[in-house]
Protein backbone atom coordinates (compact mmCIF):
# COMPACT_ATOMS: atom_id res chain seq x y z
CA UNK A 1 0.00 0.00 0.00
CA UNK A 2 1.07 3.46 -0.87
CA UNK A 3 2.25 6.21 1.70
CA UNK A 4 -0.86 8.64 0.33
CA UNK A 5 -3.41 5.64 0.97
CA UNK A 6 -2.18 4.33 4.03
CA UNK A 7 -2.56 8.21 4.99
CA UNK A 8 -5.90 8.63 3.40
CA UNK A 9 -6.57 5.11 5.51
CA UNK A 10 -5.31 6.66 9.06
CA UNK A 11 -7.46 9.60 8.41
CA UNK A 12 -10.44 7.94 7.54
CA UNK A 13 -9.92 5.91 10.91
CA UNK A 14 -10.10 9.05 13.02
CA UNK A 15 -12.74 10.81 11.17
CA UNK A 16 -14.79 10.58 14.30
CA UNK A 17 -12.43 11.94 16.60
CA UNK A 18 -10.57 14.49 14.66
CA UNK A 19 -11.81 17.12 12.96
CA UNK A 20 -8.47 17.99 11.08
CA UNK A 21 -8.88 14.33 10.06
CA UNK A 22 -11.99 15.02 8.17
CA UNK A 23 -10.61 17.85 6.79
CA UNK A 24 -7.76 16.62 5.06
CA UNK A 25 -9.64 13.10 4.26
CA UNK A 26 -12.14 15.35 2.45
CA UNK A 27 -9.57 17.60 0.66
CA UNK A 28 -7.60 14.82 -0.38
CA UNK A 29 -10.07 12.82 -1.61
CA UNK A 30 -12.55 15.72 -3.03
CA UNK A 31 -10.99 14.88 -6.97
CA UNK A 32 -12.06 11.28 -6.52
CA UNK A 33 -15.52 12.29 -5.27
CA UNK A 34 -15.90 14.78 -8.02
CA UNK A 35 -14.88 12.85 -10.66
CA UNK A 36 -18.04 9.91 -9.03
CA UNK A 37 -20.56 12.71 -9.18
CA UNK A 38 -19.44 13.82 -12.63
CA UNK A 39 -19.97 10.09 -14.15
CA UNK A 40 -23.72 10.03 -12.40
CA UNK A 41 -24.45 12.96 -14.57
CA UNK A 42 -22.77 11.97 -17.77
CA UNK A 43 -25.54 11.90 -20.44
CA UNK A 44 -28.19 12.75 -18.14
CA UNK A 45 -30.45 15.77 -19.09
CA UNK A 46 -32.41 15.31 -16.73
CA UNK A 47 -30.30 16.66 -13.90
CA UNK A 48 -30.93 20.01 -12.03
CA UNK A 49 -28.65 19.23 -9.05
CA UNK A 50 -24.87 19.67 -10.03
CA UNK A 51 -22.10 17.26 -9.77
CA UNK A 52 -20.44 19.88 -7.57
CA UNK A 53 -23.37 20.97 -5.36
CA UNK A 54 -24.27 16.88 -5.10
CA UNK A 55 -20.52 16.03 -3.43
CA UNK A 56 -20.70 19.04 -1.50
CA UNK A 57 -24.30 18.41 0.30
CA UNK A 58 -22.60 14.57 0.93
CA UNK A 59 -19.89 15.71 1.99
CA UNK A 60 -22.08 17.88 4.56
CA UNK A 61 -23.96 14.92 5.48
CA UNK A 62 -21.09 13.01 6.12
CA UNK A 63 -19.40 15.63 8.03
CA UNK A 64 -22.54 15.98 10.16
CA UNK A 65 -21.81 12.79 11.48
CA UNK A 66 -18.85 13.12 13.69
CA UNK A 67 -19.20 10.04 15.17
CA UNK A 68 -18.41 8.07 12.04
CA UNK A 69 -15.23 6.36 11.15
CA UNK A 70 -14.11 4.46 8.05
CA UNK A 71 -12.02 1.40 7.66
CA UNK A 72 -10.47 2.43 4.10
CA UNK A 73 -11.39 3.80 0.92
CA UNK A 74 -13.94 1.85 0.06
CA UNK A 75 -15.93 1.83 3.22
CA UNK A 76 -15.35 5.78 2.51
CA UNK A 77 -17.22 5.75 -1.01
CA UNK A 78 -19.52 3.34 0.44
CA UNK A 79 -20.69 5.67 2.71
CA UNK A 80 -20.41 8.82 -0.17
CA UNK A 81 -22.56 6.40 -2.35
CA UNK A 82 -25.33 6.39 0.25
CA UNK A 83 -25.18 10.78 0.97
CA UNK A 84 -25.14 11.37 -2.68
CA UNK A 85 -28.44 8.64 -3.06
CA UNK A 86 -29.92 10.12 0.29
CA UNK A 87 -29.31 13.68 -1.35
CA UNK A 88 -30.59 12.68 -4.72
CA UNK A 89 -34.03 11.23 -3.46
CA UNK A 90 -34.05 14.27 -0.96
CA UNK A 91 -34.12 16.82 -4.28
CA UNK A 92 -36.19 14.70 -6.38
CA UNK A 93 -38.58 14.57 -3.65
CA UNK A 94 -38.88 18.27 -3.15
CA UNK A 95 -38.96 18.71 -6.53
CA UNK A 96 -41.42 16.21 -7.53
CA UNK A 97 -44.12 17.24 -4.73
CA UNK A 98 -43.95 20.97 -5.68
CA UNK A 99 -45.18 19.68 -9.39
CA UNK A 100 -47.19 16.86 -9.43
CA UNK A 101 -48.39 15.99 -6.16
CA UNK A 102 -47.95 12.84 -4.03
CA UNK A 103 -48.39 10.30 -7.08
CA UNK A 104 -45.06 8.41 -8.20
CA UNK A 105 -44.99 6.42 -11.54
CA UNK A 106 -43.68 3.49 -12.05
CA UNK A 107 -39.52 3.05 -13.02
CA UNK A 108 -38.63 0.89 -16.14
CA UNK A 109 -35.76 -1.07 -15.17
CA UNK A 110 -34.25 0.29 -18.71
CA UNK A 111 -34.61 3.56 -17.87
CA UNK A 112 -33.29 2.79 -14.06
CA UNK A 113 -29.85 1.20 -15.31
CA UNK A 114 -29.40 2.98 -18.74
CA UNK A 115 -29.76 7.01 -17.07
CA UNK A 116 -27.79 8.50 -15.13
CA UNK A 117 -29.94 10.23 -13.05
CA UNK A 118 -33.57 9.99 -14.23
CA UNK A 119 -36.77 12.55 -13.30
CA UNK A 120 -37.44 13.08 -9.68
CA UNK A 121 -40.37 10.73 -9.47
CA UNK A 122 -38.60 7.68 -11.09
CA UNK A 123 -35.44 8.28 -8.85
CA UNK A 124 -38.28 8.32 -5.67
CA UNK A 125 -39.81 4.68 -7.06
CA UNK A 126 -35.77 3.32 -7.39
CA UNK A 127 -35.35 4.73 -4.05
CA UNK A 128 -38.59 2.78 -2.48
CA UNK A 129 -37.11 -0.33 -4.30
CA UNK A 130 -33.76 -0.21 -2.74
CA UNK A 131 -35.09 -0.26 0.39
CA UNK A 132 -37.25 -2.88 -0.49
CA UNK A 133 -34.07 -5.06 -2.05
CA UNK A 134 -31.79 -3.96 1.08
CA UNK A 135 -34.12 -5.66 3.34
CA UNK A 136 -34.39 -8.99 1.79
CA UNK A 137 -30.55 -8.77 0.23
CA UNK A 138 -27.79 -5.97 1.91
CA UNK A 139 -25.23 -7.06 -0.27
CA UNK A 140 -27.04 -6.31 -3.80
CA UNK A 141 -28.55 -3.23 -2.80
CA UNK A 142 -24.68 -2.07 -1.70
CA UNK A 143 -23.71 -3.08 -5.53
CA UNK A 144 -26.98 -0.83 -7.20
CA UNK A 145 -26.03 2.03 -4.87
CA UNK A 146 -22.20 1.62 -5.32
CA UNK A 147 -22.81 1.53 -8.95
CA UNK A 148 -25.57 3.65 -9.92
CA UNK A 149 -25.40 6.30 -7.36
CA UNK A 150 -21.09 5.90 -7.24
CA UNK A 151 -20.99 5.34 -10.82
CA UNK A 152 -18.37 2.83 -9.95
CA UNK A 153 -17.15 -0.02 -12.35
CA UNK A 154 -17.91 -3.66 -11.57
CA UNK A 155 -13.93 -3.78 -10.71
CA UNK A 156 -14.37 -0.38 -8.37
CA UNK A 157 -17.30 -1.81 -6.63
CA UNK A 158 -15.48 -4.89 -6.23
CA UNK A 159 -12.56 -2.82 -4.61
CA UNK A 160 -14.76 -0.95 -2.47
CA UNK A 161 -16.47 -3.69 -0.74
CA UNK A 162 -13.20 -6.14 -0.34
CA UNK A 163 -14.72 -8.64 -2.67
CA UNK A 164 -14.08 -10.55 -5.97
CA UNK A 165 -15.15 -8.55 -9.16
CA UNK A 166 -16.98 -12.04 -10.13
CA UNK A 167 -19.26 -11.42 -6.73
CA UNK A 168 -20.10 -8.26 -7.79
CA UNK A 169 -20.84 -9.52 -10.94
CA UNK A 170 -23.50 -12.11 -9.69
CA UNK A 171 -25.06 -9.70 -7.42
CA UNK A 172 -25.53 -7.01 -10.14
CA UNK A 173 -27.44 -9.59 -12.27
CA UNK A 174 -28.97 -10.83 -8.90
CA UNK A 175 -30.84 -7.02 -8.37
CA UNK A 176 -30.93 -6.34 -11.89
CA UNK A 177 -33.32 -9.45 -12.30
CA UNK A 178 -34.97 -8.62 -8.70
CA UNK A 179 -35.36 -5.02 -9.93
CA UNK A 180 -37.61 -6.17 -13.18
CA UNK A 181 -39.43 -8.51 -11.53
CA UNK A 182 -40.15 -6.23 -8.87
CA UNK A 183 -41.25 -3.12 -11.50
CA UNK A 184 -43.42 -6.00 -13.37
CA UNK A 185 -45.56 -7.30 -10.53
């Protein structure tokens, strides 16, 4: 391991107890998190929220939560993956009610995996399946939020969460299929 990531790796450890940790943690990793945001909203005209105010309302959230501490990197961008989902469904939600009222449509699973970051009611219905998916199976709904809300590769996800890219592989195609089933009952 490299002297910058086993320093990046100390400073994640004290996050909770330092706040010059967080600091620096967030400063050096900033371009990384940037560079995640960027890839949600490659393609996607459908966002209103930018790549730059989405990492820095995470990064809020996570520094909000002093008590928190990271093992490495990936438990890191794990946690990023869930502020920038939590602040996603958090503007879609404000925006959606303003315009159309409490109804949500429904999400086609093409539309869920192919767009970055689709219209505000479609990202609520993904959200409400998540949850749905993280209750009956953690370890896929880590891989759809790592990857959809990350943007992180099958080999990044892989990284992040300390497994084999060929488990990450099974459990995308696991919530992929649990995903259309689910949007088809």
């Amino acid at each position: 391991m490299s002297d910058r990531r086993l320093e990046i790796t100390g400073m994640l450890a004290r996050w909770g107890s330092s706040p010059q940790a967080r600091e620096d943690a967030v400063r050096m990793l900033y371009g990384e998190l940037r560079q995640l945001a960027g890839r949600i909203y490659s393609g996607s005209g459908a966002a209103t929220l930018q790549p730059t105010a989405l990492i820095n309302e995470a990064m809020l959230k996570m520094l909000g939560d002093a008590a928190a501490s990271f093992e490495d990197r990936g438990h890191f961008f794990g946690a990023a993956a869930r502020a920038m989902r939590q602040v996603l469904v958090d503007h879609a939600r404000r925006k959606f009610s303003g315009k159309r009222g409490d109804g949500v449509s429904t999400l086609s699973l093409d539309v869920a995996l192919s767009v970055a970051v689709p219209p505000p009611d479609e990202l609520i219905a993904l959200d409400a399946l998540l949850n749905e998916l993280e209750a009956l199976d953690p370890g896929a709904a880590r891989v759809v939020e790592l990857r959809y809300f990350a943007g992180l590769t099958l080999a990044e996800t892989a990284a992040a969460l300390g497994v084999h890219p060929s488990t990450v592989s099974a459990e995308w195609a696991h919530a992929r299929a649990w995903l259309k089933r689910a949007l088809e009952s």
